[in-house]
Protein backbone atom coordinates (compact mmCIF):
# COMPACT_ATOMS: atom_id res chain seq x y z
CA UNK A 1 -19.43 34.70 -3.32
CA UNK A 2 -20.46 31.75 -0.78
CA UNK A 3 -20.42 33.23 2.92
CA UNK A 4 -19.45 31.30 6.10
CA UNK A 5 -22.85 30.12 7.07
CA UNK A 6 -24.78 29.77 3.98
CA UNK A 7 -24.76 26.10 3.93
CA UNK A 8 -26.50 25.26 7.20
CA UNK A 9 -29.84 24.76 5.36
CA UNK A 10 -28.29 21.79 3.37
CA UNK A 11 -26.91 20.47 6.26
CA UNK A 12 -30.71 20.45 7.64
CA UNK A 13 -31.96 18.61 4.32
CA UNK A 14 -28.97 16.28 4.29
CA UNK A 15 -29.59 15.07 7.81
CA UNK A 16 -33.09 15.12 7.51
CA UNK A 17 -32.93 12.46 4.61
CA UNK A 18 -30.61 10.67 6.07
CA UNK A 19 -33.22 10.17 9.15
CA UNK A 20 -35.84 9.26 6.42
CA UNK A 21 -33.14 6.67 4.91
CA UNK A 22 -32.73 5.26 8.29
CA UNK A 23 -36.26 4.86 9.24
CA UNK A 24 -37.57 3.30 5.63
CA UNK A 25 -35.09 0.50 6.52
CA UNK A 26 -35.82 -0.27 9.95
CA UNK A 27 -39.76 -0.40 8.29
CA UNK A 28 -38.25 -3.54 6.24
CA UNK A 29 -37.70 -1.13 3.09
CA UNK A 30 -34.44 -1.51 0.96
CA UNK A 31 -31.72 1.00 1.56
CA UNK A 32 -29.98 3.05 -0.99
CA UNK A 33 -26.58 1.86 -1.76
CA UNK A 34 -23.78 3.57 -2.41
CA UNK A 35 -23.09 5.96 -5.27
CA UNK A 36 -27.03 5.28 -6.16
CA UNK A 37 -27.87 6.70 -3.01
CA UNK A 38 -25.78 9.81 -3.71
CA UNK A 39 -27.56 10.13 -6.98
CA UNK A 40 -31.09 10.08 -5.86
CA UNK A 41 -30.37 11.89 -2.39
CA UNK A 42 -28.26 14.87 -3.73
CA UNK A 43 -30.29 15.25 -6.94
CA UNK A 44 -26.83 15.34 -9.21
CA UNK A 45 -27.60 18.03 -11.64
CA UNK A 46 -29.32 17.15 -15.03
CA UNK A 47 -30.04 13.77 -14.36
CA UNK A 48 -32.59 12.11 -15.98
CA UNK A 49 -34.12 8.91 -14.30
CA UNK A 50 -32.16 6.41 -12.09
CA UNK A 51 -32.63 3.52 -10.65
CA UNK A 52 -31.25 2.32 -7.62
CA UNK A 53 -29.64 -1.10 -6.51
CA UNK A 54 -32.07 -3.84 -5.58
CA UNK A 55 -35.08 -2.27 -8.41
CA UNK A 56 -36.29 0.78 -7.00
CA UNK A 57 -36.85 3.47 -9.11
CA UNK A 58 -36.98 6.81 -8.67
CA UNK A 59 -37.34 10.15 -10.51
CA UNK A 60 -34.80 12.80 -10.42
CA UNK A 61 -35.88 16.66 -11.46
CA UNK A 62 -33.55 18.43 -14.34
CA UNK A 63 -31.09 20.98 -13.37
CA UNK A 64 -30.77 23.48 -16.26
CA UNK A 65 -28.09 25.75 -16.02
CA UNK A 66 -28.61 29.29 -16.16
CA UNK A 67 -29.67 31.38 -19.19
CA UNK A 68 -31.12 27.85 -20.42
CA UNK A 69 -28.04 26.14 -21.93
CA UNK A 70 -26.12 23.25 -20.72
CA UNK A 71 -22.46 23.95 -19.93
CA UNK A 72 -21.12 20.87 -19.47
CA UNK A 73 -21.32 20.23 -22.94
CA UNK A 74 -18.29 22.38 -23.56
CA UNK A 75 -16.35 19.32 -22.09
CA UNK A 76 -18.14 16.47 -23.12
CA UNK A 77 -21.13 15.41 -21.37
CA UNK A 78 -22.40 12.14 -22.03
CA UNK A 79 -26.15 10.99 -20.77
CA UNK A 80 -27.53 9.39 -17.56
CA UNK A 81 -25.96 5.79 -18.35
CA UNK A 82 -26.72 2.53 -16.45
CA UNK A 83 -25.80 -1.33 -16.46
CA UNK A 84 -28.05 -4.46 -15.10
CA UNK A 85 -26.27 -7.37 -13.77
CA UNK A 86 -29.06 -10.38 -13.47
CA UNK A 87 -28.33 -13.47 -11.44
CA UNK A 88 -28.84 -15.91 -14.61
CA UNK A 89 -27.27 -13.54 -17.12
CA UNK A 90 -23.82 -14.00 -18.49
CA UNK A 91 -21.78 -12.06 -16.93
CA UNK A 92 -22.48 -13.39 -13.18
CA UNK A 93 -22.84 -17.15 -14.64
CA UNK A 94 -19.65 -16.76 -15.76
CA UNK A 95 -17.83 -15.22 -12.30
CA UNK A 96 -19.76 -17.81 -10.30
CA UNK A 97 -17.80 -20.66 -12.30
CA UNK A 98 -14.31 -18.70 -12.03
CA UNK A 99 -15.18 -18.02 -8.51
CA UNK A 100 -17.11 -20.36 -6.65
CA UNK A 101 -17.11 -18.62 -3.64
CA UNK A 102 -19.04 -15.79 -4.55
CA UNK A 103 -21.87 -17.69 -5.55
CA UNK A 104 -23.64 -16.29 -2.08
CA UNK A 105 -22.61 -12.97 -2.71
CA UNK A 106 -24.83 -12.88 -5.50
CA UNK A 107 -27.62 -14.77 -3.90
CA UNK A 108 -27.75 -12.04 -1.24
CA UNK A 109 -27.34 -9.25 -3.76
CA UNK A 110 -29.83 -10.60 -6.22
CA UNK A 111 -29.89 -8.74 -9.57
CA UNK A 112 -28.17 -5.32 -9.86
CA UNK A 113 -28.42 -2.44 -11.38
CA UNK A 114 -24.86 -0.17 -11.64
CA UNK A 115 -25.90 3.69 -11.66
CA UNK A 116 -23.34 6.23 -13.87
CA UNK A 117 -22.92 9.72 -13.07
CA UNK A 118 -24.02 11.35 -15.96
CA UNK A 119 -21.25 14.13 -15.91
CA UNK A 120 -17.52 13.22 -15.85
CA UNK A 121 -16.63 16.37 -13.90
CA UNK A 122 -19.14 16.26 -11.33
CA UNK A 123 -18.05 12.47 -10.74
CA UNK A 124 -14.25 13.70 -10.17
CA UNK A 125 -15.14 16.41 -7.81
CA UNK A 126 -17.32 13.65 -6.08
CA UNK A 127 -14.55 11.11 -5.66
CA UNK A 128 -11.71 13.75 -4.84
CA UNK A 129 -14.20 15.00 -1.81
CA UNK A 130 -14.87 11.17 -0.24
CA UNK A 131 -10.83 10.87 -0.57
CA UNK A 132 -9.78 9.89 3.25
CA UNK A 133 -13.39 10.84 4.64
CA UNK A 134 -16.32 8.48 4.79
CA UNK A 135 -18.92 8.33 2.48
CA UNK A 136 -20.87 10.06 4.60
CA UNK A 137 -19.28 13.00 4.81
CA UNK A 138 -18.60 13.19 1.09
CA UNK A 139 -22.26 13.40 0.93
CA UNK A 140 -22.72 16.27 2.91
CA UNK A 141 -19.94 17.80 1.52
CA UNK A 142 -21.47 17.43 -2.14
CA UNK A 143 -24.47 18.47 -1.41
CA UNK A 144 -23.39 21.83 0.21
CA UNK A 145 -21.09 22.57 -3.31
CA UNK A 146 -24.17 21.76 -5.05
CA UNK A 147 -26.65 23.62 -3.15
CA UNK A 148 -24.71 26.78 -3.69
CA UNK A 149 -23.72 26.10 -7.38
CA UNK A 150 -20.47 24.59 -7.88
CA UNK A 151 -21.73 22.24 -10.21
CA UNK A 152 -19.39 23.28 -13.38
CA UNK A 153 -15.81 23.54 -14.23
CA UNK A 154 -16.40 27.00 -14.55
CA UNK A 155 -17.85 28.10 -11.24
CA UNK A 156 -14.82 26.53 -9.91
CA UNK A 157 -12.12 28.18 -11.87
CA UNK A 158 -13.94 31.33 -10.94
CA UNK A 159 -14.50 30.54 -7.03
CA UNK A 160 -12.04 31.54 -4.34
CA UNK A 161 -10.28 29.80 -2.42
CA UNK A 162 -11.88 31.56 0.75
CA UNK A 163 -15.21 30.63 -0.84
CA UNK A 164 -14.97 27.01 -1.04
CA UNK A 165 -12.89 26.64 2.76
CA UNK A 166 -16.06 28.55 3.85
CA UNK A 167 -17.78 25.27 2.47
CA UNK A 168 -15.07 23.09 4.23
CA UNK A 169 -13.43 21.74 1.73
CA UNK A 170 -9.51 21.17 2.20
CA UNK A 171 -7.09 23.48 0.79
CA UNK A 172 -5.68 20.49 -0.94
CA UNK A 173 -8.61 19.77 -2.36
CA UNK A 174 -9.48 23.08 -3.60
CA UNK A 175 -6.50 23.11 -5.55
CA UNK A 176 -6.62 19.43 -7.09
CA UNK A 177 -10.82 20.55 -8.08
CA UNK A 178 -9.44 23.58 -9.95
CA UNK A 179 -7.08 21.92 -11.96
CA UNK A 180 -9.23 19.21 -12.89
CA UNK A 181 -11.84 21.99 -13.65
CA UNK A 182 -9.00 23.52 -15.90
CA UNK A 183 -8.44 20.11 -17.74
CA UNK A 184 -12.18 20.06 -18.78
CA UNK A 185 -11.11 22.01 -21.23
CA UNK A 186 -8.48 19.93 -22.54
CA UNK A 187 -8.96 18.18 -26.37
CA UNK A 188 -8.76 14.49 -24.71
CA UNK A 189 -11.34 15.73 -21.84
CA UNK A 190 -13.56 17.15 -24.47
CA UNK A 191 -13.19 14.48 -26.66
CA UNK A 192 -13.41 11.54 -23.88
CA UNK A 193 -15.73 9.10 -25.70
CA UNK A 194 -13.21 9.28 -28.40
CA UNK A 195 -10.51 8.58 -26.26
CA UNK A 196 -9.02 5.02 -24.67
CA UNK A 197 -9.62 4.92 -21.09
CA UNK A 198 -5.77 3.84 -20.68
CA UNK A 199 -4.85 7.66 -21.93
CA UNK A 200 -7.91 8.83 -19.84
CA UNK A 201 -5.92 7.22 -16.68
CA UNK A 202 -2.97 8.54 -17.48
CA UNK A 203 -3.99 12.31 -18.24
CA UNK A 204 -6.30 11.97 -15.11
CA UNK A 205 -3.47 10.85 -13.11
CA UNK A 206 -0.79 13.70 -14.30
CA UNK A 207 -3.03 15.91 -12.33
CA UNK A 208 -1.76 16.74 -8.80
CA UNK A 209 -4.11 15.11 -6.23
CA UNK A 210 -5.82 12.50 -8.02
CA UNK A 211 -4.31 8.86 -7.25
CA UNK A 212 -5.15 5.66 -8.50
CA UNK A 213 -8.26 5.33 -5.76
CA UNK A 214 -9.84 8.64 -7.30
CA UNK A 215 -9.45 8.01 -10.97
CA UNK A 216 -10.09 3.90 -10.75
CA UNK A 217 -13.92 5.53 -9.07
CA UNK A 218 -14.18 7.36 -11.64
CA UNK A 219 -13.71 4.59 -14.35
CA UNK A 220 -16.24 2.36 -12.40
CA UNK A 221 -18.69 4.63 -12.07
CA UNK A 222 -18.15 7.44 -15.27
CA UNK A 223 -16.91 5.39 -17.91
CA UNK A 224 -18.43 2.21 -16.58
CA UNK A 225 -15.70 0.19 -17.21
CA UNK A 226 -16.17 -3.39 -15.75
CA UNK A 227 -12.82 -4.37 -15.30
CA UNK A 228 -11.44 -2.55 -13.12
CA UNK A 229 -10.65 -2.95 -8.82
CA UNK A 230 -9.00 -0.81 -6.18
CA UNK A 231 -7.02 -2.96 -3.47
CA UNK A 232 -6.89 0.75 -1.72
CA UNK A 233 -10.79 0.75 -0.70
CA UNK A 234 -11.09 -0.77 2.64
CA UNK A 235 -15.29 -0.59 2.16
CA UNK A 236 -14.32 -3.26 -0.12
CA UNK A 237 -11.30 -5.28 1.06
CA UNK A 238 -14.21 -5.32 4.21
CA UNK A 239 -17.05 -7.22 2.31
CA UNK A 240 -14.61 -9.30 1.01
CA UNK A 241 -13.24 -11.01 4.39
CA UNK A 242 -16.95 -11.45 5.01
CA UNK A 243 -17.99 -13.18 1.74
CA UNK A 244 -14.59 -15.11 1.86
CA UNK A 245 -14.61 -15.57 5.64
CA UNK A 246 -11.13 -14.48 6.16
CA UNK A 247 -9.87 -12.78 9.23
CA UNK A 248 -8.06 -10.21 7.73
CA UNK A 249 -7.05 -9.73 3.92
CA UNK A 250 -3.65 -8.22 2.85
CA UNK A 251 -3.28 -5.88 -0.33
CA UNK A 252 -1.36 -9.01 -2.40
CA UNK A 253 -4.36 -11.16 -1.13
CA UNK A 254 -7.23 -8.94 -2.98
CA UNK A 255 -4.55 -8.29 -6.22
CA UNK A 256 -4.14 -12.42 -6.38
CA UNK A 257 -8.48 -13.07 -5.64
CA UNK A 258 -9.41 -10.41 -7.95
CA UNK A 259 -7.64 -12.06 -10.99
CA UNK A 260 -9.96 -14.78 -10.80
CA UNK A 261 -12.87 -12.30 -11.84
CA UNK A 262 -11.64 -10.96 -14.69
CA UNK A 263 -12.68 -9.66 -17.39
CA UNK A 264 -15.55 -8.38 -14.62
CA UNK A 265 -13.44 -7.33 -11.50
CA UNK A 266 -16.00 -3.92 -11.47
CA UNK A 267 -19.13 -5.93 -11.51
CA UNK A 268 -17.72 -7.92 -8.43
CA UNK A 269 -16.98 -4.97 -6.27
CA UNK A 270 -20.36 -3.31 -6.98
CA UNK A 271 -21.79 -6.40 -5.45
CA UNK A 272 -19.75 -6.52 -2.47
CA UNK A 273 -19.95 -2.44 -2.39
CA UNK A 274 -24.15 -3.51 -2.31
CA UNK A 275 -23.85 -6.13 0.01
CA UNK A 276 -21.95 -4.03 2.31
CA UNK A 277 -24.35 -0.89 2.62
CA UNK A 278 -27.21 -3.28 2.47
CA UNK A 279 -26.12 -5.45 5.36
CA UNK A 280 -28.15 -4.14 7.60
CA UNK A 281 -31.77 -5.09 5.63
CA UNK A 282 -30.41 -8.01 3.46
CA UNK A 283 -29.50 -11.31 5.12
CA UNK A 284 -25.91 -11.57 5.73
CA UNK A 285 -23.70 -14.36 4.59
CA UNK A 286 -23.12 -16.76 6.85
């Protein structure tokens, strides 16, 4: 049982990394973006090795579970998975000649490198968690669930509710992570590699508390699937006004832009997702 309390000594790590963060940029260092950042920061259980955007490496530990086994297998596991986007490669040749404006983007960005979670569950609870916060306080908020053990389907279906409030997590939100801790166990969870990621949505989406924003997350950054893009993330529809120099961008405006970029509307957004945690140590688009 978690106590009221308990997590004040993750709060003290998580803030004291987060000064680190902050002073390795301001020393002209590159700063962790985005879901890379969580990866490395947090120490997501039973990663392997990561890299970061922008080419910096780093070395996560192994998070056994206890009594030496690995749960998560029970509901389909797949390994530490990563994709590199290179400035002369195919896939951003082509999107610079469907869109010629984001030929800067890319500039800026330089060559990529699009981190996976490694565990489909872990990357729902992560994505339910940053719904309608920032980013972060879905860190913090991750950490603490991590730091006292939450990290499988079954230590939630066994936690109480009390438990996890005394973590702050929502009551809403408590309730949606249990029944997606529940569906682990379902045949097309178990059997996700074998299973279209059109049914995934759909059986993902039947599940109270999980909208389009949560489960289009966890497409981009589970099942790395490149073509996907939420007009519902204003980190994004942000970074795009600025590469496109727009004063303001409507829903219909990103749906009609982003049909330029397909088959690769994911690889676009993990640039602008890059460029927009990196704008304060990258030069900015002018």
């Amino acid at each position: 049982m978690v106590q009221p309390g308990h997590h004040g000594r993750v709060d003290r790590l998580v803030a004291d990394m987060q000064r680190r963060e902050a002073a390795a940029c301001s020393r002209g260092g590159c700063r962790l973006g985005g879901i890379a950042c969580v990866l490395h920061i947090y120490r997501v259980c039973r990663c392997d090795r990561l890299s970061c955007w922008r080419g910096i490496r780093h070395h996560l530990r192994n998070r056994p579970v206890a009594g030496g086994t690995t749960a998560s297998k029970s509901y389909g596991m797949r390994r530490v998975h990563a994709r590199d986007y290179d400035l002369k490669g195919p896939v951003v040749t082509a999107l610079k000649t469907q869109d010629k404006a984001l030929a800067p983007l890319f500039e800026t960005v330089g060559d990529l490198r699009v981190v996976g979670f490694d565990d489909p569950f872990l990357c729902l609870v992560f994505f339910v968690l940053n719904q309608q916060i920032s980013l972060k306080a879905a860190k913090t908020l991750y950490a603490r669930l991590l730091g006292e053990g939450f990290d499988t389907p079954e230590t939630f279906r066994q936690a109480t509710q009390a438990s996890l409030r005394a973590l702050g997590i929502s009551t809403a939100k408590i309730t949606c992570l249990q029944a997606v801790a529940t569906a682990c166990y379902a045949p097309w969870f178990v059997q996700m590699e074998n299973t279209s990621h059109e049914r995934i949505e759909r059986e993902l989406l039947s599940i109270r508390g999980l909208g389009v924003w949560t489960v289009s997350m966890f497409r981009m950054f589970y099942l790395l699937d490149e073509d996907v893009f939420t007009t519902g993330d204003l980190g994004l529809r942000h970074a795009l006004r600025l590469v496109l120099k727009q004063p303001a961008m409507s829903e219909a405006d990103m749906v009609a832009r982003s049909a330029r970029w397909r088959p690769y509307r994911s690889v676009v957004a993990h640039y602008l997702w890059a460029f927009r945690e990196g704008s304060d140590s990258v030069m900015p688009i002018r």
